[in-house]
N, C-alpha and C. Protein backbone atom coordinates (compact mmCIF):
# COMPACT_ATOMS: atom_id res chain seq x y z
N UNK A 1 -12.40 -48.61 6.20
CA UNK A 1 -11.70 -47.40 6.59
C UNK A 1 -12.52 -46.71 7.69
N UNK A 2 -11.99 -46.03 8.69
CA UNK A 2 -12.20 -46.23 9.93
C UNK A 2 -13.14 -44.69 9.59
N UNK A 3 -13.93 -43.81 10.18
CA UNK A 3 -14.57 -42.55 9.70
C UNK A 3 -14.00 -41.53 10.57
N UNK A 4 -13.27 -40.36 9.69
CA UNK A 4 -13.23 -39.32 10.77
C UNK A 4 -14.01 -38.22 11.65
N UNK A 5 -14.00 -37.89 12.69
CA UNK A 5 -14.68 -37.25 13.02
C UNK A 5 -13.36 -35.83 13.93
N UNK A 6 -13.83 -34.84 13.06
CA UNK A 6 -12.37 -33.88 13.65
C UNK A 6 -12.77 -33.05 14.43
N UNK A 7 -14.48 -33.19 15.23
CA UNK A 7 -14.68 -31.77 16.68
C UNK A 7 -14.37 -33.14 17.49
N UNK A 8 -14.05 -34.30 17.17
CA UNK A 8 -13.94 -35.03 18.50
C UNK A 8 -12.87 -35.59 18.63
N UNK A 9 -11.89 -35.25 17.76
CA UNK A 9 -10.27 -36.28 17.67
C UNK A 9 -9.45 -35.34 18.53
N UNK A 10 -9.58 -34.51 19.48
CA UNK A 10 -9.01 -34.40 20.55
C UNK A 10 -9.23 -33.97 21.60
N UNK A 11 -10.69 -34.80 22.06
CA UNK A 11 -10.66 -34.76 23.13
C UNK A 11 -10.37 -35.99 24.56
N UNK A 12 -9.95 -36.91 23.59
CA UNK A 12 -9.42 -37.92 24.55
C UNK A 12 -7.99 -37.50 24.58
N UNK A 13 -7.27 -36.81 23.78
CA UNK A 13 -5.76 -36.61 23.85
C UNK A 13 -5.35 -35.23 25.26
N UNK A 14 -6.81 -35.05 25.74
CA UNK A 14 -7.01 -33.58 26.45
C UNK A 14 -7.22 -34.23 27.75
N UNK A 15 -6.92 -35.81 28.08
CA UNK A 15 -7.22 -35.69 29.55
C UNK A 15 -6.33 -35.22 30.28
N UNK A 16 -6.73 -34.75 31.56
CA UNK A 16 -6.06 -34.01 32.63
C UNK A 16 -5.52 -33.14 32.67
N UNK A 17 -5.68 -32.59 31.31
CA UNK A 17 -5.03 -31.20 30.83
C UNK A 17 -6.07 -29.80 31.46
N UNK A 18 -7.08 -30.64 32.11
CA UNK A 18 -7.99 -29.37 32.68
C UNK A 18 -7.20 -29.02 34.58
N UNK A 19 -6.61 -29.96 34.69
CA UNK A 19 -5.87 -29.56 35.91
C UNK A 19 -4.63 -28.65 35.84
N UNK A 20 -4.28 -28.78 34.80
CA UNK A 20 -3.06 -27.53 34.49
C UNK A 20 -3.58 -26.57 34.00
N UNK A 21 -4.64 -26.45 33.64
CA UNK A 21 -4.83 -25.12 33.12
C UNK A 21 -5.09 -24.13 34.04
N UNK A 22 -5.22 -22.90 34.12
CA UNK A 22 -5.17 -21.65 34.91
C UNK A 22 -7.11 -22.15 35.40
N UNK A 23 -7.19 -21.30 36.54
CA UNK A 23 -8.67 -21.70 36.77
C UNK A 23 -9.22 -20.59 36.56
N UNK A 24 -10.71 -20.45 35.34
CA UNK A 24 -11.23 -19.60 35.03
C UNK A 24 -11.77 -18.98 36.36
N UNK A 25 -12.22 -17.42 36.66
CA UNK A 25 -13.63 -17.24 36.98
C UNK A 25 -14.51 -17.01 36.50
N UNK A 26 -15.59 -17.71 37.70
CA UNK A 26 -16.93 -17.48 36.91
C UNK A 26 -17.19 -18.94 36.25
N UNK A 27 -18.82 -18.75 36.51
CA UNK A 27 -19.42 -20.25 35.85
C UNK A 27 -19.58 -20.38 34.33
N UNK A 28 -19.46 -21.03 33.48
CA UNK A 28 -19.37 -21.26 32.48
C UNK A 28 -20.54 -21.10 31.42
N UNK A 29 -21.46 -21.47 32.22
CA UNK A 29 -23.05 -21.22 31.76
C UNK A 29 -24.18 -20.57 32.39
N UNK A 30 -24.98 -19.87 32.08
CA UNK A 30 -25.50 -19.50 33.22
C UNK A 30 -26.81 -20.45 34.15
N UNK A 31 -26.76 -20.14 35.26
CA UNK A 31 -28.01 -20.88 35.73
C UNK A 31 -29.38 -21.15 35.34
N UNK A 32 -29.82 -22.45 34.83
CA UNK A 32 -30.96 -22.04 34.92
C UNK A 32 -31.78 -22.03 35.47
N UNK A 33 -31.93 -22.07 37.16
CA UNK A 33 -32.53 -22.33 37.61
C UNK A 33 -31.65 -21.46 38.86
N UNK A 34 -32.68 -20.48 39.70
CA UNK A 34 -31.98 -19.47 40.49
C UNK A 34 -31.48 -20.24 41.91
N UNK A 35 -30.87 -19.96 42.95
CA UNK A 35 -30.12 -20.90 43.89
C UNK A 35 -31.43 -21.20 44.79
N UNK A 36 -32.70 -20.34 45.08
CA UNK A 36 -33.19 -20.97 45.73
C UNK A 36 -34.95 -20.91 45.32
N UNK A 37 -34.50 -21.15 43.60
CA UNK A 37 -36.06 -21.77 43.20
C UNK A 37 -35.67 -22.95 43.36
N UNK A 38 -36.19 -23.79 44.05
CA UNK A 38 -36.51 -25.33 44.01
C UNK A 38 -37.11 -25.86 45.09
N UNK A 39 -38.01 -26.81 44.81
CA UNK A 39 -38.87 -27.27 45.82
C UNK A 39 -38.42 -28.73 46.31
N UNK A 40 -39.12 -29.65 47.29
CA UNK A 40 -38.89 -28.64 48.61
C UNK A 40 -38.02 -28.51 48.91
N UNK A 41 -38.18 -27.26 49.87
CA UNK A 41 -37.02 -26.19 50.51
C UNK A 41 -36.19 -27.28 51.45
N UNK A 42 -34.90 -27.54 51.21
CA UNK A 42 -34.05 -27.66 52.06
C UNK A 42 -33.07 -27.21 53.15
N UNK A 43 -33.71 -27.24 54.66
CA UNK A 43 -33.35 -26.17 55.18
C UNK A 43 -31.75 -26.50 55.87
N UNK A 44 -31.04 -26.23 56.56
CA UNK A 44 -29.95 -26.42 57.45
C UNK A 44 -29.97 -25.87 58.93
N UNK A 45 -29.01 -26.59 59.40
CA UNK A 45 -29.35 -26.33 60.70
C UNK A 45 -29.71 -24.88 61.45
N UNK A 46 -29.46 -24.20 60.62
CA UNK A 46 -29.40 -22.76 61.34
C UNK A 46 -31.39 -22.35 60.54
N UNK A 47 -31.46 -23.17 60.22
CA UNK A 47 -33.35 -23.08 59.61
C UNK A 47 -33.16 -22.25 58.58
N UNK A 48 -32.14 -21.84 57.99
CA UNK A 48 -32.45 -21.16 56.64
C UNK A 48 -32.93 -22.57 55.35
N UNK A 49 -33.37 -21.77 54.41
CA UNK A 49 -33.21 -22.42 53.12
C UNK A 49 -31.80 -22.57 52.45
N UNK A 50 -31.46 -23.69 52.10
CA UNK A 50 -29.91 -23.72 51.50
C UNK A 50 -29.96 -23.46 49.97
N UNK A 51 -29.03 -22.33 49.65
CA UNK A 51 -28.97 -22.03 47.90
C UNK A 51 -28.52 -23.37 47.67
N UNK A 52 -28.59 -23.44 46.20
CA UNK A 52 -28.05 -24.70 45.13
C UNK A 52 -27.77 -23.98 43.80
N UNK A 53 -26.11 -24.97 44.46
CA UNK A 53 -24.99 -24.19 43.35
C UNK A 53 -24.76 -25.44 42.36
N UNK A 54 -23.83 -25.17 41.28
CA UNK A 54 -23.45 -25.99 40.66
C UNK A 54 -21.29 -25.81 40.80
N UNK A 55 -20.93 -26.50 40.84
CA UNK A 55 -19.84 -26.98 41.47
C UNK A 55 -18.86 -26.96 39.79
N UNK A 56 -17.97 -26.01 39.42
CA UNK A 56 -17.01 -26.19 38.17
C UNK A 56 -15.73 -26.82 38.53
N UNK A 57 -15.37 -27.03 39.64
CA UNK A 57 -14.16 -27.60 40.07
C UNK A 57 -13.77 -28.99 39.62
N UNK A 58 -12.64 -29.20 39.24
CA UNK A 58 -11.77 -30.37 38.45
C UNK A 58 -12.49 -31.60 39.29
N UNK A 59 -12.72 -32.30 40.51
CA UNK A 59 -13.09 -33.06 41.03
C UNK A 59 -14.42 -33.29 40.71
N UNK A 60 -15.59 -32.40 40.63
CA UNK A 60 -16.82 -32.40 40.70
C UNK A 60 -17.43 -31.57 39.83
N UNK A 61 -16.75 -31.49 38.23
CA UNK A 61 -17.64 -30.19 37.29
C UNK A 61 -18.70 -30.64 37.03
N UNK A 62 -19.81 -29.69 36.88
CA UNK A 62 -20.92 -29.83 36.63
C UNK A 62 -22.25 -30.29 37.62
N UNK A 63 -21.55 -30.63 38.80
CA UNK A 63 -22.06 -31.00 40.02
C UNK A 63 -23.02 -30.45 40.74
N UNK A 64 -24.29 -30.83 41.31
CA UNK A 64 -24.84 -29.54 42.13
C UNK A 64 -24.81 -29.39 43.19
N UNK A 65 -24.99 -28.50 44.15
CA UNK A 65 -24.51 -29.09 45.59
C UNK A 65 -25.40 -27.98 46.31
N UNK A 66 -26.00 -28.04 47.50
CA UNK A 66 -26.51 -27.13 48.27
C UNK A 66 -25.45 -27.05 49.56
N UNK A 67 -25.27 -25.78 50.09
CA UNK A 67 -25.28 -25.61 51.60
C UNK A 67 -25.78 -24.72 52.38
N UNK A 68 -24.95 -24.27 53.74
CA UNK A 68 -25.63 -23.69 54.41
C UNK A 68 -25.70 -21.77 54.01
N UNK A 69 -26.91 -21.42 53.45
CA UNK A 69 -26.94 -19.70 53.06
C UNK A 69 -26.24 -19.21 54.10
N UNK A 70 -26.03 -19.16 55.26
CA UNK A 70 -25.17 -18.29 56.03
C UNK A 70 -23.85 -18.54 55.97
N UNK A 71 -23.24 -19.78 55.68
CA UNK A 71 -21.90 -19.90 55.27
C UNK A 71 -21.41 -19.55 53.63
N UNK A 72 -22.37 -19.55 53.04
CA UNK A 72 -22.08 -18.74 51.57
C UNK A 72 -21.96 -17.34 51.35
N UNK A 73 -22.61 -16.75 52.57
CA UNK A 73 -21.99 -15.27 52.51
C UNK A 73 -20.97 -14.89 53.52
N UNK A 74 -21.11 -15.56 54.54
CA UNK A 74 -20.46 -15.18 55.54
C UNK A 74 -18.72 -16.34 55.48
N UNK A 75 -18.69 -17.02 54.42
CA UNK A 75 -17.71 -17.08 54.25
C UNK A 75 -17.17 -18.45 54.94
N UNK A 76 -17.46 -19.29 55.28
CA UNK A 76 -17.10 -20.28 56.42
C UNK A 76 -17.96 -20.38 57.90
N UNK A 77 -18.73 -18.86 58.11
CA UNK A 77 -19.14 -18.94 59.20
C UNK A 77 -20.79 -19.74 58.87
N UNK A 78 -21.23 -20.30 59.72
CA UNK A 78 -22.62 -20.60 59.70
C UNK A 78 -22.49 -22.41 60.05
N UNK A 79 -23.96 -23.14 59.87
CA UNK A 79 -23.89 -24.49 60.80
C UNK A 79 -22.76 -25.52 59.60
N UNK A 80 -21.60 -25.29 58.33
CA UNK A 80 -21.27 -25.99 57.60
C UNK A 80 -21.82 -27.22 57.12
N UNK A 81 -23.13 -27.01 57.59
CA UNK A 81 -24.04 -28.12 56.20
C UNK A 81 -23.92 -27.81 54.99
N UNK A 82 -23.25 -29.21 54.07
CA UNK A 82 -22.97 -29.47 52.87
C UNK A 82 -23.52 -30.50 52.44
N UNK A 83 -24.42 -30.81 51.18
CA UNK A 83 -24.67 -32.18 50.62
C UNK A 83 -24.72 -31.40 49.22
N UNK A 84 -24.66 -32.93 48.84
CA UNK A 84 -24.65 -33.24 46.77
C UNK A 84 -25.61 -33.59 46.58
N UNK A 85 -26.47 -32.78 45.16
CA UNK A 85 -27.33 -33.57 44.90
C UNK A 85 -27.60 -34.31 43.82
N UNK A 86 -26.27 -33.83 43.08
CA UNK A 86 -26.04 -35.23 42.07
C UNK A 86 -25.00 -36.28 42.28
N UNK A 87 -25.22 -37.31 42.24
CA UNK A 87 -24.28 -38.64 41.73
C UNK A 87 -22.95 -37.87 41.83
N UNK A 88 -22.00 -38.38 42.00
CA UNK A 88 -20.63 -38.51 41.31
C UNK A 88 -20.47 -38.53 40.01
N UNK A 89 -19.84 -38.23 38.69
CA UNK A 89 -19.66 -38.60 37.28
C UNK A 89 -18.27 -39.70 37.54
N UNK A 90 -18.95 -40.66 36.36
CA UNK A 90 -17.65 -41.50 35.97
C UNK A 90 -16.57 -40.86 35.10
N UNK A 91 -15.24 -41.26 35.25
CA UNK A 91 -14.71 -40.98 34.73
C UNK A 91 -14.46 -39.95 33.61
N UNK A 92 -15.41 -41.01 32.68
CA UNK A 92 -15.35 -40.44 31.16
C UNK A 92 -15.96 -38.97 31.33
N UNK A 93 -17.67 -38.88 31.75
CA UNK A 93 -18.31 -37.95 31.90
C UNK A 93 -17.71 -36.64 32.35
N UNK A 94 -16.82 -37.02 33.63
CA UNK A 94 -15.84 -36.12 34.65
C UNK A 94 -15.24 -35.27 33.60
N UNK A 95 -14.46 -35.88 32.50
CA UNK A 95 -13.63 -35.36 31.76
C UNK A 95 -14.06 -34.81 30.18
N UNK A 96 -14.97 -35.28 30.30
CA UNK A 96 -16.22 -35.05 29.28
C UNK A 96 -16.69 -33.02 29.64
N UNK A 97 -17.08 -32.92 30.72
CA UNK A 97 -17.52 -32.02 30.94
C UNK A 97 -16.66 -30.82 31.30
N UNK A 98 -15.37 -31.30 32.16
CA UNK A 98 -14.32 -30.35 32.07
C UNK A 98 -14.10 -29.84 30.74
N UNK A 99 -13.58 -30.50 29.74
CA UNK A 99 -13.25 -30.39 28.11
C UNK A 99 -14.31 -29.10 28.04
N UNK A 100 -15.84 -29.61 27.92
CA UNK A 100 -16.52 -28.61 28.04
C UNK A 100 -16.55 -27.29 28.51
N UNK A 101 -16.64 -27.56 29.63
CA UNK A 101 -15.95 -26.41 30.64
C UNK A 101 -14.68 -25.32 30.17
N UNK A 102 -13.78 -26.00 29.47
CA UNK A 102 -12.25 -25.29 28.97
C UNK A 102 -12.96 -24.71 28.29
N UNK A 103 -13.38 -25.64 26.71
CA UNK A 103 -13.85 -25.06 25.82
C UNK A 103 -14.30 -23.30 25.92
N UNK A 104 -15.67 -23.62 26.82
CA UNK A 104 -16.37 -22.27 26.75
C UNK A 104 -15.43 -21.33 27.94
N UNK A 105 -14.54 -21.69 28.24
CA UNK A 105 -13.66 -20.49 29.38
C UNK A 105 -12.91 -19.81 27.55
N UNK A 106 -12.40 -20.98 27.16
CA UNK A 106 -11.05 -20.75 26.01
C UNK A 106 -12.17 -19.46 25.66
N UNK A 107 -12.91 -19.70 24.53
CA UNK A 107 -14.22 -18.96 23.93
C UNK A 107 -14.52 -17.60 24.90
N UNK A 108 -14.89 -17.74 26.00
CA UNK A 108 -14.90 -16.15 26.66
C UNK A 108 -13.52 -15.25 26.67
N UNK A 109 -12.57 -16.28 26.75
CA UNK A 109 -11.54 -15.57 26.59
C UNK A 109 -10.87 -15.04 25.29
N UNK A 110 -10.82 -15.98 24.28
CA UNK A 110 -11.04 -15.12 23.41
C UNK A 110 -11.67 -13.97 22.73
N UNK A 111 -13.44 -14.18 23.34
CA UNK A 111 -14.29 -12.95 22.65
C UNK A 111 -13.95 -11.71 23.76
N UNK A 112 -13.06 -12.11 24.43
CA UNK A 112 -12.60 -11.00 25.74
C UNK A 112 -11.53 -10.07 24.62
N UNK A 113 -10.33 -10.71 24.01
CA UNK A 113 -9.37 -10.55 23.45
C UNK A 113 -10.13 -9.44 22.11
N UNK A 114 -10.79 -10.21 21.29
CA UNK A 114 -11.28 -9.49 20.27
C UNK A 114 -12.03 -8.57 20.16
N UNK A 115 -12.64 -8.51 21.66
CA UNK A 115 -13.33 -7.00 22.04
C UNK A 115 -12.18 -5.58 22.01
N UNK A 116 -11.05 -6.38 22.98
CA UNK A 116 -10.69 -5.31 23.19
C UNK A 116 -9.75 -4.92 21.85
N UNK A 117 -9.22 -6.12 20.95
CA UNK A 117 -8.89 -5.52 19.84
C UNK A 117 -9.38 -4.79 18.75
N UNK A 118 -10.98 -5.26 18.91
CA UNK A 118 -11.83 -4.08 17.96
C UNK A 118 -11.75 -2.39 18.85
N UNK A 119 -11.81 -2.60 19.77
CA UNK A 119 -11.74 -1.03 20.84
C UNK A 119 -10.26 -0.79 20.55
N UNK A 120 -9.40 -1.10 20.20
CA UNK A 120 -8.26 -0.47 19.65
C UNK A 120 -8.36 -0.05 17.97
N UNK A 121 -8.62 -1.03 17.75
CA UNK A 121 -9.16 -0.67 16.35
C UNK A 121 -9.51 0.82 15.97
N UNK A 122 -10.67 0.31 16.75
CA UNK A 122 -11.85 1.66 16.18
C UNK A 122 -10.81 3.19 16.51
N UNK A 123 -10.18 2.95 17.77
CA UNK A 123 -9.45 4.00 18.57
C UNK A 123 -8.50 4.40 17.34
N UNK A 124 -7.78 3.31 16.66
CA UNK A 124 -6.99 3.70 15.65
C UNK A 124 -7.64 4.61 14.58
N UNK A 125 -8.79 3.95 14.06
CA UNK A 125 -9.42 4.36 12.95
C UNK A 125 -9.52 5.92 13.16
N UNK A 126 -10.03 5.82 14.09
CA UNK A 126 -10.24 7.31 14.74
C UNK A 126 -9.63 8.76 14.69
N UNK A 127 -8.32 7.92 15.07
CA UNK A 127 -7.08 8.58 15.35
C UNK A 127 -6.43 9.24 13.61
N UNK A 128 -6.79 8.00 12.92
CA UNK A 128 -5.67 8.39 11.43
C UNK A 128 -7.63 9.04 10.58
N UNK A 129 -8.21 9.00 10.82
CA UNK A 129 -9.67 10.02 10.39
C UNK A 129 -9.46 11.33 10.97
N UNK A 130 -8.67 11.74 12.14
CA UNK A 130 -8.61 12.89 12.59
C UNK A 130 -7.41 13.29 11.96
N UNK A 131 -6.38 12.46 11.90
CA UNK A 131 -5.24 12.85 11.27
C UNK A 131 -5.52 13.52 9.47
N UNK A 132 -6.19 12.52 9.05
CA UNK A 132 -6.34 12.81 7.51
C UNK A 132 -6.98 14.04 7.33
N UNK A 133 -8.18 14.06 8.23
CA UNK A 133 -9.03 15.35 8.14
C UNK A 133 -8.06 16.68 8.46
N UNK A 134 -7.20 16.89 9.30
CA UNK A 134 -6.44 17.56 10.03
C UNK A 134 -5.19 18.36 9.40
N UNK A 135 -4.74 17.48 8.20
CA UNK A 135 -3.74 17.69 7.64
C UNK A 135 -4.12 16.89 6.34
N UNK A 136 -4.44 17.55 4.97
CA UNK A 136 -4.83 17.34 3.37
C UNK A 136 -3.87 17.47 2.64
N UNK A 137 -2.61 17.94 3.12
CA UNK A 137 -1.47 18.67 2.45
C UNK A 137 -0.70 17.29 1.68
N UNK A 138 0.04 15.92 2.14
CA UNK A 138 0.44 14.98 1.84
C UNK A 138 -0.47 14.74 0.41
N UNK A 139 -1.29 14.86 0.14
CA UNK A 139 -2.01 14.37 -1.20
C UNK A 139 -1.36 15.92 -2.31
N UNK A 140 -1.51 16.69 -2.10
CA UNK A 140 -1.13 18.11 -2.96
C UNK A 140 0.33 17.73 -2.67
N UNK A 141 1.00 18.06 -1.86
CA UNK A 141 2.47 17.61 -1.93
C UNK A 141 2.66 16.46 -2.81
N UNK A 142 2.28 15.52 -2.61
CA UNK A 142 2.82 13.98 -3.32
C UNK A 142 2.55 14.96 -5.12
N UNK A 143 1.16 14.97 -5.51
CA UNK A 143 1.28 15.81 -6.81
C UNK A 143 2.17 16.85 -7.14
N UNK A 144 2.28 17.90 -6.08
CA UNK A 144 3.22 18.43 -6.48
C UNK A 144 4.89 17.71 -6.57
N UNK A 145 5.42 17.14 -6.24
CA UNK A 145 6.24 16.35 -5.95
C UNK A 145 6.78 15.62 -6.95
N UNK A 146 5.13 14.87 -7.55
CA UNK A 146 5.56 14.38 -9.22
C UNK A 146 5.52 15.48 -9.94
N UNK A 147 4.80 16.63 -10.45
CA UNK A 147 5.23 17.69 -11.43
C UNK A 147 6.55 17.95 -11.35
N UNK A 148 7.38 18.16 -9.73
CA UNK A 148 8.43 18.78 -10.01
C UNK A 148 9.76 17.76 -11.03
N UNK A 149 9.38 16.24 -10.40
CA UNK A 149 10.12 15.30 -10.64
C UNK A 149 10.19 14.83 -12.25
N UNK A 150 8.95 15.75 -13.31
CA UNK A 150 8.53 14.95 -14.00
C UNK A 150 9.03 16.24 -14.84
N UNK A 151 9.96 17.67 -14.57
CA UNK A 151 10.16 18.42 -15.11
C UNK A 151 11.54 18.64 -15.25
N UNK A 152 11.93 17.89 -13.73
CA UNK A 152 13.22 17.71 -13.71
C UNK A 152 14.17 16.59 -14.85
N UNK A 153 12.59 15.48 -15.08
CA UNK A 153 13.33 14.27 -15.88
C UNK A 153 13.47 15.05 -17.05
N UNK A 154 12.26 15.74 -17.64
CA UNK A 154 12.36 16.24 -19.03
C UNK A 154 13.48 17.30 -18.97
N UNK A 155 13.91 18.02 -18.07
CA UNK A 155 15.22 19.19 -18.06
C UNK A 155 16.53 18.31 -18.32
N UNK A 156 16.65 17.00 -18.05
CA UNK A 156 18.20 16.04 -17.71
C UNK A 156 17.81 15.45 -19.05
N UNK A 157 16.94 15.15 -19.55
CA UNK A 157 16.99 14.30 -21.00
C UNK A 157 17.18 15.14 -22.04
N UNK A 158 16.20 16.94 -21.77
CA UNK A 158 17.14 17.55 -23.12
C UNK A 158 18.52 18.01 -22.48
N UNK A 159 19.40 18.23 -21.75
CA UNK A 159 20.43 18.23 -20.91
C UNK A 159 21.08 17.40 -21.92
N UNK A 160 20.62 15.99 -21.75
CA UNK A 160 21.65 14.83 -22.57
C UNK A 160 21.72 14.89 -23.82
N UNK A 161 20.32 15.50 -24.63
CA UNK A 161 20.11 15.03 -25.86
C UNK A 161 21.25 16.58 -26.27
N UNK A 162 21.18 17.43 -25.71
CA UNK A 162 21.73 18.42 -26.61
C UNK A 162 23.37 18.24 -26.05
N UNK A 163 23.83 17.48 -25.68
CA UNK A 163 25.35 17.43 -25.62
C UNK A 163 25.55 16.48 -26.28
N UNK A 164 24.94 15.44 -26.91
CA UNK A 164 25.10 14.98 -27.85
C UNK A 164 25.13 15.10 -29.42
């Protein structure tokens, strides 16, 4: 009998499902390593030092890549030196790491969701604590409410008993 394993029985049923999905922002993990600690300095044509990013995109997740610092701020402008400095991933890996990738987007997005539903929460709590404090009367009413009801039953039962 074959063994199950259920954090991993769907993630082969998940290929290419990272191309339809909405594209998070923002990197998934944080860096560990800042864009331009690393030795040696790789410069580009314009003689700066080139940051080194890591690449989340469906083609190349997990990838690292340096280019040119003046085209990373300036947007396109600067000498467009680009290189990789990892390998390509095969296949499996490619899709291996996207999965990954979803995963922890799914996960921020949820603890996004449950933030803001505890901040409603609390807002509620808040709201019916000011209410209760505000107005005590519903608890004395409800008592009074049963005395009256409980004088009325005993008035209709001798009512009945004495016309009988």
């Amino acid at each position: 009998m074959a063994a199950q394993f259920p954090a991993c029985s769907g993630s082969s049923s998940r290929s290419g499902a990272s191309s339809r999905r909405r594209r998070q922002p923002g990197k998934p993990i944080p860096y560990r390593q800042l864009p331009f600690d690393y030795e040696p300095a790789d410069v580009c044509d314009c003689g700066e030092k080139m940051p080194q990013w890591i690449s989340w995109s469906d083609p190349n997740p997990g990838r690292r890549y340096r280019n040119c610092k003046i085209r990373s701020i300036a947007g396109g402008i600067g000498c467009q030196v680009f290189k990789w400095i990892d390998d390509p991933l095969d296949a499996h890996h490619k899709q291996l790491v996207r999965d990954l990738r979803d995963a922890v987007w799914d996960r921020d997005e949820e603890i996004e969701r449950l933030q803001v539903e505890i901040e409603r929460l609390q807002e509620e709590k808040f709201l019916l604590a000011a209410r209760k404090q505000s107005n005590p009367e519903p608890k004395k009413m409800r008592g009074f409410m049963v005395w009256v009801l409980s004088v009325a039953f005993v008035i209709c039962c001798t009512w009945v008993m004495c016309r009988n």
